[in-house]
Protein backbone atom coordinates (compact mmCIF):
# COMPACT_ATOMS: atom_id res chain seq x y z
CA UNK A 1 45.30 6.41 29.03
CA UNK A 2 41.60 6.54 28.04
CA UNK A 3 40.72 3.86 25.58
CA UNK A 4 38.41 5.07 22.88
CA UNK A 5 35.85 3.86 20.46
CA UNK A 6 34.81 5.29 16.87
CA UNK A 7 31.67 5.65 15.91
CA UNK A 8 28.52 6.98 13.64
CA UNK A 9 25.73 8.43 14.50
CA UNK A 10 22.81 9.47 12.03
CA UNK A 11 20.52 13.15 12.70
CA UNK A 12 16.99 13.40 11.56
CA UNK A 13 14.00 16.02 12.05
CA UNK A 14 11.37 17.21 10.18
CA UNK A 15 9.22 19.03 12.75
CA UNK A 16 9.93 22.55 13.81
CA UNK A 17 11.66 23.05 17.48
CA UNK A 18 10.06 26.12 19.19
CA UNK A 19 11.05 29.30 16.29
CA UNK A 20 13.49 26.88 14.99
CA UNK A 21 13.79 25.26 11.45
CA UNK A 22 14.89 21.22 11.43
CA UNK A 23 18.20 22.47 10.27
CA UNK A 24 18.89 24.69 12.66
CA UNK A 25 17.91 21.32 15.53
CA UNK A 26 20.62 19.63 14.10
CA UNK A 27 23.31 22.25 13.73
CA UNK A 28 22.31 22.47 17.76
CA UNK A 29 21.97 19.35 18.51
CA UNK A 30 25.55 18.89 16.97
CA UNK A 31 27.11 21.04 19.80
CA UNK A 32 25.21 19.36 22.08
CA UNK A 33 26.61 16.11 21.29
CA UNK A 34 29.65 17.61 21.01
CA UNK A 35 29.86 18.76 24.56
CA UNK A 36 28.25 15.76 25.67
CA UNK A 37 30.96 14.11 28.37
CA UNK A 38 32.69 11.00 26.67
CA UNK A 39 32.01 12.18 23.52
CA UNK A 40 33.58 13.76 20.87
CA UNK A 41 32.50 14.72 16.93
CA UNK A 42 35.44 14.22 14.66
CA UNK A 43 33.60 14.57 11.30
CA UNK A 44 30.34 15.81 10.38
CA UNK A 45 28.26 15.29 6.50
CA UNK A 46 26.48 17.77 5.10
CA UNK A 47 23.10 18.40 6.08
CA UNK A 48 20.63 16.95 3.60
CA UNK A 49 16.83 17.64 2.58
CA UNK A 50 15.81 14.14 2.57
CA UNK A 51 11.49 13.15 1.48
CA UNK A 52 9.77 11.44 4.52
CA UNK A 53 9.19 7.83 4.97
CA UNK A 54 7.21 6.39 3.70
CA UNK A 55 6.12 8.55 1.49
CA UNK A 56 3.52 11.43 2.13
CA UNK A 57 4.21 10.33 5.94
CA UNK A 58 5.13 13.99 6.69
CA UNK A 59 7.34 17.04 6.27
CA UNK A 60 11.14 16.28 4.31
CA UNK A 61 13.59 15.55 6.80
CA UNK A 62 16.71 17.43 7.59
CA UNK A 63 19.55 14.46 7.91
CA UNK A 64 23.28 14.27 8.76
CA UNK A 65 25.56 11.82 9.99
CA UNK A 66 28.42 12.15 12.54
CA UNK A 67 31.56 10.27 13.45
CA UNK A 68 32.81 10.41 16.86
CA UNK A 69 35.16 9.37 18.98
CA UNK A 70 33.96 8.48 22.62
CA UNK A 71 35.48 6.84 25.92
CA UNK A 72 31.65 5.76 26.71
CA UNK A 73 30.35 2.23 25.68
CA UNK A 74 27.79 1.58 23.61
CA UNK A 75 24.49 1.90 26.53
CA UNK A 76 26.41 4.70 27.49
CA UNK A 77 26.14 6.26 23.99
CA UNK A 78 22.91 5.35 23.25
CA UNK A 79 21.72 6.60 26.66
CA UNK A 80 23.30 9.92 25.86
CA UNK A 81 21.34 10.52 22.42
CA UNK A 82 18.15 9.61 24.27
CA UNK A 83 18.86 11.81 27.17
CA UNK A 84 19.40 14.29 24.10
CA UNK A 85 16.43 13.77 22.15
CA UNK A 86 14.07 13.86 25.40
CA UNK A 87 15.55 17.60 26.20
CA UNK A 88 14.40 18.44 22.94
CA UNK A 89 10.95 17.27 22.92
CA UNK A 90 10.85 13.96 21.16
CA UNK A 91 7.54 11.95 21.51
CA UNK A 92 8.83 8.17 21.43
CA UNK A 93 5.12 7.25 21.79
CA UNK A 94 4.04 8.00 18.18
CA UNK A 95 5.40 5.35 16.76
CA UNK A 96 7.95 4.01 14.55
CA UNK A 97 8.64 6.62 11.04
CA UNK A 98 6.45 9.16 12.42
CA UNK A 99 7.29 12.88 12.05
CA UNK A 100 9.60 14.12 14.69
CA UNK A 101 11.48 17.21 16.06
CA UNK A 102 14.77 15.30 16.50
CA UNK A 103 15.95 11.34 16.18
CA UNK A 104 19.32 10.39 17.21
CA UNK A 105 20.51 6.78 16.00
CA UNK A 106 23.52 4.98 16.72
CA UNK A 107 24.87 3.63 13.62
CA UNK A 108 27.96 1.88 14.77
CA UNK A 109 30.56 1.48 17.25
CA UNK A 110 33.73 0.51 15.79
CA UNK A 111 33.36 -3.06 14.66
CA UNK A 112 31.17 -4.25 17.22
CA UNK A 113 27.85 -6.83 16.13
CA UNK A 114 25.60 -6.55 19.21
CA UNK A 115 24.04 -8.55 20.59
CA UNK A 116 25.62 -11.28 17.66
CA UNK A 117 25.58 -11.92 14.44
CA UNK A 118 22.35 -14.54 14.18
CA UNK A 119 20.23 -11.68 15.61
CA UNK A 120 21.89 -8.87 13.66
CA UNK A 121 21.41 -10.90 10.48
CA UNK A 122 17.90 -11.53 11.63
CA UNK A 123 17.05 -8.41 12.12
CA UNK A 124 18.57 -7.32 8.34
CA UNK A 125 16.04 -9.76 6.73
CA UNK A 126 12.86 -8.53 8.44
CA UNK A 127 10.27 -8.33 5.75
CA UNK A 128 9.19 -4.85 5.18
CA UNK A 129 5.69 -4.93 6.71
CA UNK A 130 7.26 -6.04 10.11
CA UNK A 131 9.89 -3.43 10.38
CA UNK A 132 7.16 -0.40 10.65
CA UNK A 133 5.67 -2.65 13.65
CA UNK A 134 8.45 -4.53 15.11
CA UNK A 135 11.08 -3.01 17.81
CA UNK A 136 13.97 -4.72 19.23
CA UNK A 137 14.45 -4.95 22.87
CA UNK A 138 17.76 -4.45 23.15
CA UNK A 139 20.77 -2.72 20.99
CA UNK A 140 21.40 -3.80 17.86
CA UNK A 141 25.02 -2.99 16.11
CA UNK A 142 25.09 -2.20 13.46
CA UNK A 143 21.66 -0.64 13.54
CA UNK A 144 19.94 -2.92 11.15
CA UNK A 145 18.58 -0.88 8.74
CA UNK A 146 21.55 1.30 7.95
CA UNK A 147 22.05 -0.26 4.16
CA UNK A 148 18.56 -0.11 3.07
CA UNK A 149 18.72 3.61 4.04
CA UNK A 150 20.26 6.22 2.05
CA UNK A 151 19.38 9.46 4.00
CA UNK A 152 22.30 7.61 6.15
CA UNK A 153 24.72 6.18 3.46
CA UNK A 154 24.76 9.67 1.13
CA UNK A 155 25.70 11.34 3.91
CA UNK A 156 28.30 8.78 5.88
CA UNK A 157 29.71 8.84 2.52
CA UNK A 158 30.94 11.90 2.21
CA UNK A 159 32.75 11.22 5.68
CA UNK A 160 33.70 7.79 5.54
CA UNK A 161 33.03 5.90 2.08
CA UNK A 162 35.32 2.88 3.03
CA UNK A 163 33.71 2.19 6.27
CA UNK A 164 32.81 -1.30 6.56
CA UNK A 165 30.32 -3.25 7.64
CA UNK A 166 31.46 -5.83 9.95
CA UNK A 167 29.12 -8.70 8.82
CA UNK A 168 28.84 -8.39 5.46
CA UNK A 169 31.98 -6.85 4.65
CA UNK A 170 30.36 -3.95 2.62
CA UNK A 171 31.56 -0.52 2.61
CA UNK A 172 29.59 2.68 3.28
CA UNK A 173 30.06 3.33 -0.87
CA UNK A 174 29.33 -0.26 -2.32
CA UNK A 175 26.22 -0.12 0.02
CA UNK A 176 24.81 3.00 -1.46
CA UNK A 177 25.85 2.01 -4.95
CA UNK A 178 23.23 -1.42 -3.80
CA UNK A 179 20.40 0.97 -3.65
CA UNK A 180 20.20 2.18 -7.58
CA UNK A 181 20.47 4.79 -9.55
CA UNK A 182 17.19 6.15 -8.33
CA UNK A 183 18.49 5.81 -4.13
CA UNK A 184 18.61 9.27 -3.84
CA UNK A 185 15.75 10.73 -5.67
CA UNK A 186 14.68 13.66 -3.64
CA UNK A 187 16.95 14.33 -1.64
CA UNK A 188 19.58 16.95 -1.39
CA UNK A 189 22.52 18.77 0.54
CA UNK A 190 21.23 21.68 1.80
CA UNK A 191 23.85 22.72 4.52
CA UNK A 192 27.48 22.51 5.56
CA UNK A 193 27.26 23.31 9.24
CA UNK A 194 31.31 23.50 9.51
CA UNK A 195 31.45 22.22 12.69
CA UNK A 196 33.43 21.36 15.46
């Protein structure tokens, strides 16, 4: 019997693909993934017009989140969404927040806090002006930005509002309720892509 892991993983573009739309990359991409050995898509968000960031740093964004279920671990995973994203173009040279035809993130992986918690937690308090700059060398579970973010939480919350976050306990809805009123200002569902 195949042991299997849960997990979330967040879609973003905001550049056209060839004649397609950033939507339409994602609603791809989606099967992709989907077909992708070792990996499965349970649940899908809507897709949602989300404002760059920062601000005025390009086109909106199309974003979704995914939950799947998947027999690979978490390299494995994470190796398969940049195997994805390089088939589709992505420039991992322009640096962090820049505009992009596809970005693939691994959210989470069951309840797992890689590497451990004193980095995780470190890497939740970098100050703002070192997060544009700063990259971690390794994984980091969950990815460390997810609450401050909600192009990720509107969405994982229509899929999977009591998710929790294994270090601080919070779920996917009390998280986006953290951001204020004013968290989703711009941004809104634009597509149901009713799959798998």
């Amino acid at each position: 019997m195949v042991n299997l892991s849960f997990g979330i993983v967040a879609f973003g573009a905001n550049l056209p693909l060839s004649d397609q739309d950033p939507v339409t990359t994602l609603c791809t991409t989606m099967g992709i993934l989907h077909s992708a050995p070792g990996i499965s898509i349970t649940a899908i968000s809507r897709i949602w017009r989300t404002p760059a960031m920062p601000a005025g740093s390009g086109p909106d964004f199309a974003n979704a989140v995914a939950l799947i279920a998947t027999s690979l671990d978490a390299p494995q995973v994470l190796a398969t969404l940049h195997a994805i994203e390089a088939e589709h173009g992505r420039d991992r040279s322009t640096g962090r927040w820049s505009a992009r035809v596809l970005d693939l993130d691994l959210i989470a992986l069951d309840d797992r806090i890689e590497p451990d918690a004193g980095h995780l937690r470190d890497w939740m308090d970098l100050s703002p002006d070192r997060q544009g700059v700063q990259t971690p060398d390794r994984l980091i579970l969950p990815h460390p930005r997810m609450q401050d973010r909600a192009f990720v939480l509107a969405p994982l919350a229509e899929i999977a509002p009591d998710w929790r976050h294994p270090l601080t306990g919070l779920s996917v809805a009390a998280m986006l309720e953290a951001l204020g009123p004013r968290a989703l200002d711009g941004m809104t569902p634009v597509e149901s892509p009713g799959f798998p």
